[in-house]
Protein backbone atom coordinates (compact mmCIF):
# COMPACT_ATOMS: atom_id res chain seq x y z
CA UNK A 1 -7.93 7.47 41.35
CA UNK A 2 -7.19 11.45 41.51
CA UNK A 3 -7.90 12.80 44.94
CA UNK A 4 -6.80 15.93 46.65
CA UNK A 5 -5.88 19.68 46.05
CA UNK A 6 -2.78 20.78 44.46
CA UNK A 7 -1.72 24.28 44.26
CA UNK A 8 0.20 24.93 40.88
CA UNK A 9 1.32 28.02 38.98
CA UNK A 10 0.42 28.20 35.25
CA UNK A 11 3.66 28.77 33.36
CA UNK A 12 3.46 32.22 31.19
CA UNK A 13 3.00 29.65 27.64
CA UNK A 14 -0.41 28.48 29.51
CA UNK A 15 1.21 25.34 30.55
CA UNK A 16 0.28 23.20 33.81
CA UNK A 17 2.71 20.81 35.30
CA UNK A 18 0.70 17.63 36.68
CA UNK A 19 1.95 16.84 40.16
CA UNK A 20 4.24 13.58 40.10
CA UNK A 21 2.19 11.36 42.02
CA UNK A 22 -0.12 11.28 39.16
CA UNK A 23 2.13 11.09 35.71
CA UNK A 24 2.96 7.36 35.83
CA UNK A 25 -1.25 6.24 36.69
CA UNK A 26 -1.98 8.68 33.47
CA UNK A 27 0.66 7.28 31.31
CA UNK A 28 -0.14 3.74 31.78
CA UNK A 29 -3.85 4.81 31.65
CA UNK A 30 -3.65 6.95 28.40
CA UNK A 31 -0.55 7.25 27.63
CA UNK A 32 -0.61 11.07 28.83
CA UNK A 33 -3.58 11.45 26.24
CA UNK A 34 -5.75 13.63 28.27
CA UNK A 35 -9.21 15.65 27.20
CA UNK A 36 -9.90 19.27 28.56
CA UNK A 37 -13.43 20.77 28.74
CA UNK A 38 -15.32 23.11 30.66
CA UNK A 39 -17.61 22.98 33.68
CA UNK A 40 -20.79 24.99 34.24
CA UNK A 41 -19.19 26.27 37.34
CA UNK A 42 -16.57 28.47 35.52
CA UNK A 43 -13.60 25.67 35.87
CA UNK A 44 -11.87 23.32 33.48
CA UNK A 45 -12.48 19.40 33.50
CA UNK A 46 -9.53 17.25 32.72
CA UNK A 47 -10.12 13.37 31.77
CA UNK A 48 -7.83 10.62 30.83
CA UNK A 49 -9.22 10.11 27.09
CA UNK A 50 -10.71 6.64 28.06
CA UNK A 51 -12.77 8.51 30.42
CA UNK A 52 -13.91 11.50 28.91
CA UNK A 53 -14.73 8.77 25.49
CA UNK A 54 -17.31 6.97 28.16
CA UNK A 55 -18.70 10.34 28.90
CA UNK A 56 -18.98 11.65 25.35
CA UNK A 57 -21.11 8.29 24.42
CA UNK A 58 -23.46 9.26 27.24
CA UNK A 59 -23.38 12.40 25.57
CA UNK A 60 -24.29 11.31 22.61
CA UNK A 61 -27.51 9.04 23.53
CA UNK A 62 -28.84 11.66 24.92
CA UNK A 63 -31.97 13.34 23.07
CA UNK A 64 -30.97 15.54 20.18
CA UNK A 65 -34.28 17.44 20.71
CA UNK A 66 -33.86 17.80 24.35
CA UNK A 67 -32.95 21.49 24.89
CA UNK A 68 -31.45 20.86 28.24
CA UNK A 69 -29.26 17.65 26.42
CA UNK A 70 -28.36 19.92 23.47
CA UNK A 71 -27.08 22.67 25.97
CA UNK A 72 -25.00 20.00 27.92
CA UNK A 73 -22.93 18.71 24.59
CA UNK A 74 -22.69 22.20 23.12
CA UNK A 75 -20.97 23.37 26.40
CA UNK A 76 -18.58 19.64 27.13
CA UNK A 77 -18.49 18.25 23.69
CA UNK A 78 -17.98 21.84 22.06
CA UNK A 79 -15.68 22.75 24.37
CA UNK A 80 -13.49 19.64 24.46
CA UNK A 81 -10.06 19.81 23.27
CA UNK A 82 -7.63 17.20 22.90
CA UNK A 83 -3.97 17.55 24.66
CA UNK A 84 -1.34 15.06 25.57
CA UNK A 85 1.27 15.28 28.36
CA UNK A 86 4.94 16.18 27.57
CA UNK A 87 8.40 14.63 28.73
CA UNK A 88 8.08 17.26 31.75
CA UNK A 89 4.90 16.45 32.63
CA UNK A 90 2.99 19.47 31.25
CA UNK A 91 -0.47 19.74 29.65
CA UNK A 92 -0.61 23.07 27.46
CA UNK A 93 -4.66 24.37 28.72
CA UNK A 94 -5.50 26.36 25.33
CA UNK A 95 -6.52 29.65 25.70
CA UNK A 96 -9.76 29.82 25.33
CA UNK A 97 -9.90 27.62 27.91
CA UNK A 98 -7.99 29.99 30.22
CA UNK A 99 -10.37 32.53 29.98
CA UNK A 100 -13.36 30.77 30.19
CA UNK A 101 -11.85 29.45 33.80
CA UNK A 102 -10.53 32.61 34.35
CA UNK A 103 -7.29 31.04 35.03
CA UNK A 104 -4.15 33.13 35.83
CA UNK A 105 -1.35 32.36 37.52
CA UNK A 106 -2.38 30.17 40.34
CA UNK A 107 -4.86 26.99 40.11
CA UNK A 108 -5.57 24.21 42.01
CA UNK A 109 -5.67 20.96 40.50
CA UNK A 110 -8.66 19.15 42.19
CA UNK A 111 -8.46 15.37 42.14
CA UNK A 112 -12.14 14.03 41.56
CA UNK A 113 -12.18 10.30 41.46
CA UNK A 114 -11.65 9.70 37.79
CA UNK A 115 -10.60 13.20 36.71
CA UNK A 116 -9.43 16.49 37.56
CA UNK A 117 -11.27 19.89 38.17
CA UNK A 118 -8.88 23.15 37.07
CA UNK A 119 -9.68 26.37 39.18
CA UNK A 120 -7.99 29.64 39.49
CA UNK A 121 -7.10 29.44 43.00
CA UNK A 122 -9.04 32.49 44.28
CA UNK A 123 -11.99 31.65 43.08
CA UNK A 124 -11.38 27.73 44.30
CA UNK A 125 -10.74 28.87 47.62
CA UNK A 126 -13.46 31.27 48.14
CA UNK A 127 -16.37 28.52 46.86
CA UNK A 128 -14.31 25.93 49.14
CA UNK A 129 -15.24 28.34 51.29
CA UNK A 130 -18.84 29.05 50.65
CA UNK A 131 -19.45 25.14 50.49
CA UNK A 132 -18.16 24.58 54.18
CA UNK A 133 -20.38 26.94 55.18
CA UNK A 134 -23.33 26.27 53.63
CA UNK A 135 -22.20 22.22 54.88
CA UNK A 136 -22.73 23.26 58.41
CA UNK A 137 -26.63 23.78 58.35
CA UNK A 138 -26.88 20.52 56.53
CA UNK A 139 -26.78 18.73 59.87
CA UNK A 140 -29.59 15.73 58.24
CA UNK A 141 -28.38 14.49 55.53
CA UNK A 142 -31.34 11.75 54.97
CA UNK A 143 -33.47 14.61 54.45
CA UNK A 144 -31.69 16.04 52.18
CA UNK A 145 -31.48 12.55 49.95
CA UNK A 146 -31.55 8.70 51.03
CA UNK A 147 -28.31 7.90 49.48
CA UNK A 148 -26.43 10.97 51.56
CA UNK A 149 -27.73 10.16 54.72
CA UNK A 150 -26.49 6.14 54.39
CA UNK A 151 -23.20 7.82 54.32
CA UNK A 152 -20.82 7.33 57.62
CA UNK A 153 -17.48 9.15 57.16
């Protein structure tokens, strides 16, 4: 389980260091085997490859003549590039990649659940940002959706 937000620098090859705490759970996982692809909200996914395999078979049942469904695998499936940690811990995020996330020097390394969300850190913390606000006149949850409002924190 990946949760939290890490703030890494990008080495100058294009190379991000995965934070410790999480190299052993994605070597016994997947053996460091890791899939990068890109989000509609100008960031990077990153899934152990068991994960992102689950996600690409949903992909694929989808309807091929479903514009919406062929937009969806052109962006993650088309997008989606193989890459394996090294002895130091490092995933090499190709360049395209980069620029599609507009990733620099700084990014923060987003823990979802069962994968990762890359961001340049800017841009991370000013939508961070945005979302807290935009939080605070959410005060009813149920209204919004059922399954929200059965939340308790």
């Amino acid at each position: 389980m990946f949760r939290g937000v890490n703030s890494i620098n990008l080495d100058p090859k294009g190379r991000v260091a995965i934070p410790t705490r999480y190299r052993s759970e994605l070597q016994e996982s997947c053996d460091g085997q890791l899939v990068l692809t890109v989000d509609r909200d100008k960031c990077l996914l990153l899934y152990p490859l068991q994960e992102w395999e689950e996600i690409e078979k949903k992909l694929d049942r989808l309807p091929t003549l479903d514009p919406r469904a062929k937009l969806l695998k052109r962006l993650l499936i088309g997008h989606a590039t193989e890459c394996e940690m090294d002895a130091q811990g490092r995933v090499l995020v190709a360049e395209p990649l980069r620029k599609f996330a507009g990733l620099d020097k700084r990014i923060a390394l987003v823990g979802q659940g069962k994968k990762f969300e890359i961001w340049d850190e800017d841009v991370w913390n000013t939508s961070r940002d945005g979302w807290l606000e935009e939080a605070v006149g959410l005060e009813d949850m149920a209204e919004l959706s059922p399954e929200l409002g059965s939340l308790n924190f």
